[in-house]
PDB file of N, CA and C in Angstrom:
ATOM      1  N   UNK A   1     117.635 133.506 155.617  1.00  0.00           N
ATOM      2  CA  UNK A   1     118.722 134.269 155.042  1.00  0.00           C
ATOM      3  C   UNK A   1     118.724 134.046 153.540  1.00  0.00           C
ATOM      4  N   UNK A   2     118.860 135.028 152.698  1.00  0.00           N
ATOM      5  CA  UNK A   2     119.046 135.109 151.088  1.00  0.00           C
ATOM      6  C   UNK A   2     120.129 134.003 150.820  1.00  0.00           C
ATOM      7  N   UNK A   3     119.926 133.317 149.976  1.00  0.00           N
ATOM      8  CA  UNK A   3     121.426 132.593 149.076  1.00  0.00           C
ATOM      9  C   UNK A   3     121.834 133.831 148.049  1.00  0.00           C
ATOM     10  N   UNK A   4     123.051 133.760 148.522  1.00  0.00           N
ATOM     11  CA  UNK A   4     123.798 134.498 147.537  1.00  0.00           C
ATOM     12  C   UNK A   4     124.385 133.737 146.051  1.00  0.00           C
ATOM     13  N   UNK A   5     124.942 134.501 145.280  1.00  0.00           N
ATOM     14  CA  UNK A   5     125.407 133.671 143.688  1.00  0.00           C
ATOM     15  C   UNK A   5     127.017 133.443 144.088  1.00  0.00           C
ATOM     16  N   UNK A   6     127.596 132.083 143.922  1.00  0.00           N
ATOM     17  CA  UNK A   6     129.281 132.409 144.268  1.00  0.00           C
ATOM     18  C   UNK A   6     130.090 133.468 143.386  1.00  0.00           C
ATOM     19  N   UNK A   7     130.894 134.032 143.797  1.00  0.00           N
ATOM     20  CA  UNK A   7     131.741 135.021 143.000  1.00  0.00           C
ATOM     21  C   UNK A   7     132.458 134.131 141.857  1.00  0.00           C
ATOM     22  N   UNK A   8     132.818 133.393 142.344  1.00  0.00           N
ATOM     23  CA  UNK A   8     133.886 132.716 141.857  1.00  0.00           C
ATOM     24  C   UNK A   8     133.447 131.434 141.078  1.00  0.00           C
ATOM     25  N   UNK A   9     133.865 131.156 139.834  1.00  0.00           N
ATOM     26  CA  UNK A   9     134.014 129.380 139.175  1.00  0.00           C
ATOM     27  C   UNK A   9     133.718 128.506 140.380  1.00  0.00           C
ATOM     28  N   UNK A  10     135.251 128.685 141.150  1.00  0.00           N
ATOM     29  CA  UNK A  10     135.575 127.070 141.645  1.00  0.00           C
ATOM     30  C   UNK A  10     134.898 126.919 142.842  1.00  0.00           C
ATOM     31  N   UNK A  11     134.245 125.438 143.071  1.00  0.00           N
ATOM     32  CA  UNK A  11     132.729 125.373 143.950  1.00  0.00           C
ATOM     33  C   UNK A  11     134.294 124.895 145.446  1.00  0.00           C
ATOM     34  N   UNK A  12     134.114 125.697 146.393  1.00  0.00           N
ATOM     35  CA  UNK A  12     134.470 125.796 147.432  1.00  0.00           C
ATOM     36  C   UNK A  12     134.066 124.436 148.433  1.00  0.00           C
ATOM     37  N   UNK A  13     135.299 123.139 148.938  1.00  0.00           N
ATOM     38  CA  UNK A  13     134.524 122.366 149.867  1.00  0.00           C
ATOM     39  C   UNK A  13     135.078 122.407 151.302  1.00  0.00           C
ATOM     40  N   UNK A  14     136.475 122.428 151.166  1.00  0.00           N
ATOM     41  CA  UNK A  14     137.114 122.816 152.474  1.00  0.00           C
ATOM     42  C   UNK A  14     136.758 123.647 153.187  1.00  0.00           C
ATOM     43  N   UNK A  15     136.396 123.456 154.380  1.00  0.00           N
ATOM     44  CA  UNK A  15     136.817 124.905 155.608  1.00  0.00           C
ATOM     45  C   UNK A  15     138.148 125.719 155.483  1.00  0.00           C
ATOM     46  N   UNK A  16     139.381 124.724 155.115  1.00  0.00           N
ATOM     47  CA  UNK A  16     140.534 124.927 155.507  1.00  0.00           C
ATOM     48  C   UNK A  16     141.049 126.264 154.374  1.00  0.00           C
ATOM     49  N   UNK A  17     140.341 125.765 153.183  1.00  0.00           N
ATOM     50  CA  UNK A  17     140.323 126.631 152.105  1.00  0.00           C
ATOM     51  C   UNK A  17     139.906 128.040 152.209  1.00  0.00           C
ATOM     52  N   UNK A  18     138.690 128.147 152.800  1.00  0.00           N
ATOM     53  CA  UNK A  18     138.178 129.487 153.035  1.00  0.00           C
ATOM     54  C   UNK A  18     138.567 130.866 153.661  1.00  0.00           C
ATOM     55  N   UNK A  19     138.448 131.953 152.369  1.00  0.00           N
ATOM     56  CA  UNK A  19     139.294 133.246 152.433  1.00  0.00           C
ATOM     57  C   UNK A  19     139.342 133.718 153.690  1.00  0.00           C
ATOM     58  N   UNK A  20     140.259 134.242 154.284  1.00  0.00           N
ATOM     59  CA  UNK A  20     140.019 135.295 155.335  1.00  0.00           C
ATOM     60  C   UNK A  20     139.341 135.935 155.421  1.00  0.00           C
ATOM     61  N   UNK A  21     138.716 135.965 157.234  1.00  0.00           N
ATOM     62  CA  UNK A  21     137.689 136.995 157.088  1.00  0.00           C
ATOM     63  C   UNK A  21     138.402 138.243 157.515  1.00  0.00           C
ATOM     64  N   UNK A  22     138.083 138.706 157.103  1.00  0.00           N
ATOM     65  CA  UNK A  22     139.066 140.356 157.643  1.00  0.00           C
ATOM     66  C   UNK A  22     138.000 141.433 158.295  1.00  0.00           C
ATOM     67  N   UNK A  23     138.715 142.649 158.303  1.00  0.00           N
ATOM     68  CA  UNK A  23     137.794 143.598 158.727  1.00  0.00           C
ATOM     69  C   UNK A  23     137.020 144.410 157.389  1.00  0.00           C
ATOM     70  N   UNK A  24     137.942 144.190 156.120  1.00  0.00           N
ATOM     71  CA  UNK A  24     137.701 145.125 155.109  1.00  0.00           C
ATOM     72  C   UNK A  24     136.070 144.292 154.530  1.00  0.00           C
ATOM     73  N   UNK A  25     136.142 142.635 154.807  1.00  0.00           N
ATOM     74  CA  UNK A  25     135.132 141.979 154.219  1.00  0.00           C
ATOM     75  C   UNK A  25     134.025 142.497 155.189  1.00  0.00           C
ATOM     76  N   UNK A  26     134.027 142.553 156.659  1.00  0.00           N
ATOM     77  CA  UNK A  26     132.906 142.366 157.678  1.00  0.00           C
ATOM     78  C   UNK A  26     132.910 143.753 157.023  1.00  0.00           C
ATOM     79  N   UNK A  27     133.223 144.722 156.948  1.00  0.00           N
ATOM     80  CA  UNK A  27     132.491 146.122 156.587  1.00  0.00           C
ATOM     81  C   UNK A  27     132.042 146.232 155.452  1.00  0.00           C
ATOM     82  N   UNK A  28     132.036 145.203 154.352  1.00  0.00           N
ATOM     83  CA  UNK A  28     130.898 144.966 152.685  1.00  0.00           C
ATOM     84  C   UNK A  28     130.267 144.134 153.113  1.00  0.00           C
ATOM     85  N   UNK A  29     130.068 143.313 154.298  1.00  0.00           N
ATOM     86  CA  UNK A  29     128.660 141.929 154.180  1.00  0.00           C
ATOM     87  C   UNK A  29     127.430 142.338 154.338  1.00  0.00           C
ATOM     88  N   UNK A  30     126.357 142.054 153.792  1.00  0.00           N
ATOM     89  CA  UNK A  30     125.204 142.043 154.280  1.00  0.00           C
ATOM     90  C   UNK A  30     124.593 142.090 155.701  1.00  0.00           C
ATOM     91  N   UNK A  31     124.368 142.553 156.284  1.00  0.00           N
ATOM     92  CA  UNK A  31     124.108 142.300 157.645  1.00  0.00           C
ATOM     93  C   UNK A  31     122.111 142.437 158.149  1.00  0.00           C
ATOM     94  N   UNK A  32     121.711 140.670 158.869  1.00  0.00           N
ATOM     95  CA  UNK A  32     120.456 140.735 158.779  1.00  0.00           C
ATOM     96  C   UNK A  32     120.063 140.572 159.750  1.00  0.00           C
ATOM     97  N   UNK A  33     118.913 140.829 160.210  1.00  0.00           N
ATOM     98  CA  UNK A  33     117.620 140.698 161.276  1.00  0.00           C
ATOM     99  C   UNK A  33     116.637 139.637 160.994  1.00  0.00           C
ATOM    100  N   UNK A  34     116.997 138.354 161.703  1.00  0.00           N
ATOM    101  CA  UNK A  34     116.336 137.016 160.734  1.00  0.00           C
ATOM    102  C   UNK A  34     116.335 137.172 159.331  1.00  0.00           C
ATOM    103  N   UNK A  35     115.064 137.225 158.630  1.00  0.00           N
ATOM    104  CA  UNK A  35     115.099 137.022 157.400  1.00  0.00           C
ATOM    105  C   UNK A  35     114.934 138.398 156.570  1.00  0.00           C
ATOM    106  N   UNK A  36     115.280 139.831 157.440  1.00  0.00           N
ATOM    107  CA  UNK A  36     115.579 141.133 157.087  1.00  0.00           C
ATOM    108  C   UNK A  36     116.559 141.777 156.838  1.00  0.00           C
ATOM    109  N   UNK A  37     117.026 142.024 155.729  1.00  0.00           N
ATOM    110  CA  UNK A  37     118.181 142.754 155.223  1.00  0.00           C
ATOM    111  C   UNK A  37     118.185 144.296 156.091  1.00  0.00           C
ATOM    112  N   UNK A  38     119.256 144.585 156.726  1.00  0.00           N
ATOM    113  CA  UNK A  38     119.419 145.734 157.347  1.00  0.00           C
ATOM    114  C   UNK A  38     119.997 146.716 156.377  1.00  0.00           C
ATOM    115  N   UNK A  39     119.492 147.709 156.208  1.00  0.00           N
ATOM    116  CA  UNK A  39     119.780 148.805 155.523  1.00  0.00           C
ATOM    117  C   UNK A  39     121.410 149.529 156.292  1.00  0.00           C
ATOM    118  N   UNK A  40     121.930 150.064 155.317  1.00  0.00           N
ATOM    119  CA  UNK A  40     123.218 151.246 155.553  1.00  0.00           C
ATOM    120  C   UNK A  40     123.002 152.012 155.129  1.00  0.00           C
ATOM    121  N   UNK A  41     123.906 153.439 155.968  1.00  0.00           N
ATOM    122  CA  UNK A  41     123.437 154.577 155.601  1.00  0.00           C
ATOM    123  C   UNK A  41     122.680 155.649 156.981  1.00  0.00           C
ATOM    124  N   UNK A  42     122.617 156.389 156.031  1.00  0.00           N
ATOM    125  CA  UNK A  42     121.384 157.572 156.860  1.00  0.00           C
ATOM    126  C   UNK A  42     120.027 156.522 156.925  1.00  0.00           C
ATOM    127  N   UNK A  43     119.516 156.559 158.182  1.00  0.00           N
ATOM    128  CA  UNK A  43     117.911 156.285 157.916  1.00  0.00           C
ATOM    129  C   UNK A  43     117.006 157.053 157.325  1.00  0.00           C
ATOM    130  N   UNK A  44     115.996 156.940 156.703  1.00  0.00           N
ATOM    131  CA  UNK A  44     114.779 157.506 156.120  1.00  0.00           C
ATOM    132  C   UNK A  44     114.475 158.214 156.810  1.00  0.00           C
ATOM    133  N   UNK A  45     114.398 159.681 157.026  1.00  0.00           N
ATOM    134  CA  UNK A  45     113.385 160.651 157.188  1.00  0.00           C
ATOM    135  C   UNK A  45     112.248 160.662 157.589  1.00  0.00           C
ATOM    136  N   UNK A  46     111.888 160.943 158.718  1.00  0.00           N
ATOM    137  CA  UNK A  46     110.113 160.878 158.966  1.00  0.00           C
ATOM    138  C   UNK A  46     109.194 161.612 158.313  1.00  0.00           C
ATOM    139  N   UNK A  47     110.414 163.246 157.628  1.00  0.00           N
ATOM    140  CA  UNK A  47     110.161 164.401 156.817  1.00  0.00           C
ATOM    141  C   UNK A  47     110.371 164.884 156.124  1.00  0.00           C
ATOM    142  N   UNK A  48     111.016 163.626 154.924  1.00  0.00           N
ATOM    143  CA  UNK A  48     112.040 164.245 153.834  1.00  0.00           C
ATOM    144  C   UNK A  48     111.635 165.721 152.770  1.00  0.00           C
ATOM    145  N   UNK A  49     113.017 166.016 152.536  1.00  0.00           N
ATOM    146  CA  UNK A  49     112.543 167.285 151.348  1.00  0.00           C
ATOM    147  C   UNK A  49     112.123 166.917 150.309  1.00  0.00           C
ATOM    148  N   UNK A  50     111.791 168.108 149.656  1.00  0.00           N
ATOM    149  CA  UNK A  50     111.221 167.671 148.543  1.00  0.00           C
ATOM    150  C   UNK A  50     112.435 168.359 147.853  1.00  0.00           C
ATOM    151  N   UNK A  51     113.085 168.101 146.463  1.00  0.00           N
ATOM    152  CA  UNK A  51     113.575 168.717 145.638  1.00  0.00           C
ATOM    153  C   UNK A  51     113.224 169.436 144.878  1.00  0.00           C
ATOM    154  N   UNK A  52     113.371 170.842 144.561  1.00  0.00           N
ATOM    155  CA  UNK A  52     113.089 171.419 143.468  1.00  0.00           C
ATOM    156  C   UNK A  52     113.519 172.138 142.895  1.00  0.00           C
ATOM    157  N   UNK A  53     113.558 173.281 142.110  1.00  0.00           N
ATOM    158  CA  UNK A  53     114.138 174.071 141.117  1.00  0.00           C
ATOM    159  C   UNK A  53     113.730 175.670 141.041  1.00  0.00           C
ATOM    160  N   UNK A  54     114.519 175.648 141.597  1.00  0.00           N
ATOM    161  CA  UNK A  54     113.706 177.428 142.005  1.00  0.00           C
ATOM    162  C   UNK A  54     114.568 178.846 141.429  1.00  0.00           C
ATOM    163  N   UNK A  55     114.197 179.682 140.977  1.00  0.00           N
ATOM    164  CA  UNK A  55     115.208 180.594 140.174  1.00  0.00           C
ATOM    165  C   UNK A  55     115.013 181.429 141.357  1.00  0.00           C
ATOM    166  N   UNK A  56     116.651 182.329 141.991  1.00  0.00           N
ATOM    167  CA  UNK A  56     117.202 183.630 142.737  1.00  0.00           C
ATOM    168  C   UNK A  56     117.422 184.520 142.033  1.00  0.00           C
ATOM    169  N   UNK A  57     117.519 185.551 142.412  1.00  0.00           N
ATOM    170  CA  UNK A  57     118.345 186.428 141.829  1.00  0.00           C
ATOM    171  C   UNK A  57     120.575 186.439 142.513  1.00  0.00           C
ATOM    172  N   UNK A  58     121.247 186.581 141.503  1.00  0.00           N
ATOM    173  CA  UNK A  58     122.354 186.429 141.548  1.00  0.00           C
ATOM    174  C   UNK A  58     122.910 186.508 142.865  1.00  0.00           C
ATOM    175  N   UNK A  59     122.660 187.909 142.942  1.00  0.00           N
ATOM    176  CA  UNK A  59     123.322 188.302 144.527  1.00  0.00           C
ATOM    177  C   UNK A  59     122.778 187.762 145.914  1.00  0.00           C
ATOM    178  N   UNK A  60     121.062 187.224 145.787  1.00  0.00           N
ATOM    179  CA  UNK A  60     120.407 186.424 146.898  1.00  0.00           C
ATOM    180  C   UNK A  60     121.401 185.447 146.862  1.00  0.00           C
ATOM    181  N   UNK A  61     121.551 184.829 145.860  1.00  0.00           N
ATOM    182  CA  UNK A  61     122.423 183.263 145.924  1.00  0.00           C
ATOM    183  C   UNK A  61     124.156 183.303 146.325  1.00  0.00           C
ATOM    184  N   UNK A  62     124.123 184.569 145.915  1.00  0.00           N
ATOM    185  CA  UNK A  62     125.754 184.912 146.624  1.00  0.00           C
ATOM    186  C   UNK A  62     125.930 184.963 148.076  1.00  0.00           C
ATOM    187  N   UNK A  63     125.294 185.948 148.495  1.00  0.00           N
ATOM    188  CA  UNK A  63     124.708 186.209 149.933  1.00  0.00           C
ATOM    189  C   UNK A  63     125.009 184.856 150.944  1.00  0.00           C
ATOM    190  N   UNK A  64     124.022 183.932 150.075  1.00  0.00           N
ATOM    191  CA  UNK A  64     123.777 182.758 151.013  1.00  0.00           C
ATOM    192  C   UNK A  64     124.878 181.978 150.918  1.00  0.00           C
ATOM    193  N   UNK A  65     125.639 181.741 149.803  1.00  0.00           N
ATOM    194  CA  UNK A  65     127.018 180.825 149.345  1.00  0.00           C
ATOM    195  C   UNK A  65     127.931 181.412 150.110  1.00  0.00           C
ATOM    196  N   UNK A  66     128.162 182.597 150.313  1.00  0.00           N
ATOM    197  CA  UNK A  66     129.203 183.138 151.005  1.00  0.00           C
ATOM    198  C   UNK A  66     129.668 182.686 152.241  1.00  0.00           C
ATOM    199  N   UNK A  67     128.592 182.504 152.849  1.00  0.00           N
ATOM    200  CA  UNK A  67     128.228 181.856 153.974  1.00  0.00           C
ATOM    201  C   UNK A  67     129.202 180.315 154.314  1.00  0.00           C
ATOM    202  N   UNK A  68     129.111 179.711 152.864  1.00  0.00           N
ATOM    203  CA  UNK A  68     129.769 178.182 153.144  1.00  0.00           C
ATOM    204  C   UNK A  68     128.330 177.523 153.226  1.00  0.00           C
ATOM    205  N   UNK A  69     129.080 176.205 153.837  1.00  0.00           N
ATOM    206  CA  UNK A  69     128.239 174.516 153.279  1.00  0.00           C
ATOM    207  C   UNK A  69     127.046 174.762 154.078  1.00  0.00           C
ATOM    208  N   UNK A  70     125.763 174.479 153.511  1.00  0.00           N
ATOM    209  CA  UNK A  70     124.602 174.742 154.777  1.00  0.00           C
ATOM    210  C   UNK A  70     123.716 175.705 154.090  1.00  0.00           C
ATOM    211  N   UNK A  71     124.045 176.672 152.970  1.00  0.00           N
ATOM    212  CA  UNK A  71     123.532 177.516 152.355  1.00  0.00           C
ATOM    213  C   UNK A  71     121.811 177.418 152.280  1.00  0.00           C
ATOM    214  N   UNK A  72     121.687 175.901 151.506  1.00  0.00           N
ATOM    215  CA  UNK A  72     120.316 175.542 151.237  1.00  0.00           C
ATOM    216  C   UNK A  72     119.430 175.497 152.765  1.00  0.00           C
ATOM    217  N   UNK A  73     120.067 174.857 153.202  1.00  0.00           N
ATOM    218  CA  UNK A  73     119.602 174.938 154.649  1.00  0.00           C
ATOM    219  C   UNK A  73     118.741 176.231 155.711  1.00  0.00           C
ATOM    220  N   UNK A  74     119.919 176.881 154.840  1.00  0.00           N
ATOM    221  CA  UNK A  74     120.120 178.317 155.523  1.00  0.00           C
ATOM    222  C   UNK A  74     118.696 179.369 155.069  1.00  0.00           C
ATOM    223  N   UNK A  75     118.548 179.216 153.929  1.00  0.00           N
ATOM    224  CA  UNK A  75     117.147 179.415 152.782  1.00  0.00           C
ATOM    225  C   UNK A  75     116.291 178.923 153.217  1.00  0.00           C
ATOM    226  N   UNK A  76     116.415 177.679 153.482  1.00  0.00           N
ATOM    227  CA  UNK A  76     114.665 177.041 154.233  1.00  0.00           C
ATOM    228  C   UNK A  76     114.546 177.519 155.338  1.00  0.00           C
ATOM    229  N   UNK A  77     115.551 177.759 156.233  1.00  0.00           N
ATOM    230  CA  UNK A  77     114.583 178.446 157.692  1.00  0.00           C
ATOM    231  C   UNK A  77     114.400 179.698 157.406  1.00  0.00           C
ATOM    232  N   UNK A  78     114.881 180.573 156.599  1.00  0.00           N
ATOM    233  CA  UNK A  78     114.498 182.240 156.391  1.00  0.00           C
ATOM    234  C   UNK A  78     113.577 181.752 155.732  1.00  0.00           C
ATOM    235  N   UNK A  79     112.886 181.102 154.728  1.00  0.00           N
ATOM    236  CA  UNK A  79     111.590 181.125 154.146  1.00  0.00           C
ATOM    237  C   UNK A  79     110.619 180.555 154.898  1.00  0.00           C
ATOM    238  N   UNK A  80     110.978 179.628 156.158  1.00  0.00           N
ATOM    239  CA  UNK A  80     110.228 178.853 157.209  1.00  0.00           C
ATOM    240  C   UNK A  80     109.242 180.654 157.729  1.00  0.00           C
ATOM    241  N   UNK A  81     110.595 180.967 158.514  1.00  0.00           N
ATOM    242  CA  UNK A  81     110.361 182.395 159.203  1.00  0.00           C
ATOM    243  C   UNK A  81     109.220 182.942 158.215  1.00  0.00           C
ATOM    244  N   UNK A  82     109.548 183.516 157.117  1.00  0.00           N
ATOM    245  CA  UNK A  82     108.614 184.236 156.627  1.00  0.00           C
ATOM    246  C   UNK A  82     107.498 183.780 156.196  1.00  0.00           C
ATOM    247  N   UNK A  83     107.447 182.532 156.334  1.00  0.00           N
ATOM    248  CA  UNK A  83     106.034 181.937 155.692  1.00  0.00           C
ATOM    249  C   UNK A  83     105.477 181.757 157.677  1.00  0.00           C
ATOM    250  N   UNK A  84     106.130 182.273 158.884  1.00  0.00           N
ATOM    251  CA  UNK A  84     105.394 182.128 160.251  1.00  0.00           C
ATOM    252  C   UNK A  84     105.148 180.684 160.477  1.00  0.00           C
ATOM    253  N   UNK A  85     106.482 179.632 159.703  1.00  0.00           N
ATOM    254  CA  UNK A  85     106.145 178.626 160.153  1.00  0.00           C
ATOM    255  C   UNK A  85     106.915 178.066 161.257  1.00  0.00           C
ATOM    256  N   UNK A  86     106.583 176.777 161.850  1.00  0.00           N
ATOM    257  CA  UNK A  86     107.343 176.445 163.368  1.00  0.00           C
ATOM    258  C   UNK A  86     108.693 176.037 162.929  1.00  0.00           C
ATOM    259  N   UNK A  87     109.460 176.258 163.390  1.00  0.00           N
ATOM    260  CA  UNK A  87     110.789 176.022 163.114  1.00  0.00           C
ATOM    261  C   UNK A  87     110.974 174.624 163.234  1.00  0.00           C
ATOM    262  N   UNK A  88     111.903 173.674 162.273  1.00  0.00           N
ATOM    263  CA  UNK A  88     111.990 172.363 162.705  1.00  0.00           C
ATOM    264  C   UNK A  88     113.674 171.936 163.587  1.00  0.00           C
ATOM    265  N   UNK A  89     113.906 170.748 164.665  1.00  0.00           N
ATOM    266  CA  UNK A  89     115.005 170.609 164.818  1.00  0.00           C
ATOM    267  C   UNK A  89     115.963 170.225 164.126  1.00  0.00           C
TER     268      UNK A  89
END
């Protein structure tokens, strides 16, 4: 397990002393797999996107916004389609 740096000045000796553990702390701790830091979050992608920068024309981009949240989404499978590629889940 990592040593951590104390937060605090004063060097801690009591048990009796020591902060509460609460629920708000157990949901910021580190949490490990022997000597493996477990990641939070989304996991990594087997297929991540790529980002990029692509110019529409106005009303294509309206079209798709109109729509609501998902838009981009919505663009990659119509360009999937037209490029005859396999659809992903």
């Amino acid at each position: 397990m990592k040593a951590r740096k104390s937060a605090g000045k004063r060097k801690w000796v009591d048990p009796d002393d020591a902060p509460e553990l609460t629920k708000e702390w157990f949901e910021t701790a580190d949490l490990y797999k022997g000597e493996k830091l477990i990641r939070r979050g989304r996991p990594r992608s087997a297929a991540p996107k790529t980002a990029v920068s692509l110019r529409l024309d106005a009303d294509v981009l309206e079209y798709y916004k109109s729509a609501g949240a998902g838009w981009q989404s919505r663009i990659n499978a119509d360009l999937r389609k037209a490029a005859k590629l396999k659809q992903r889940a």
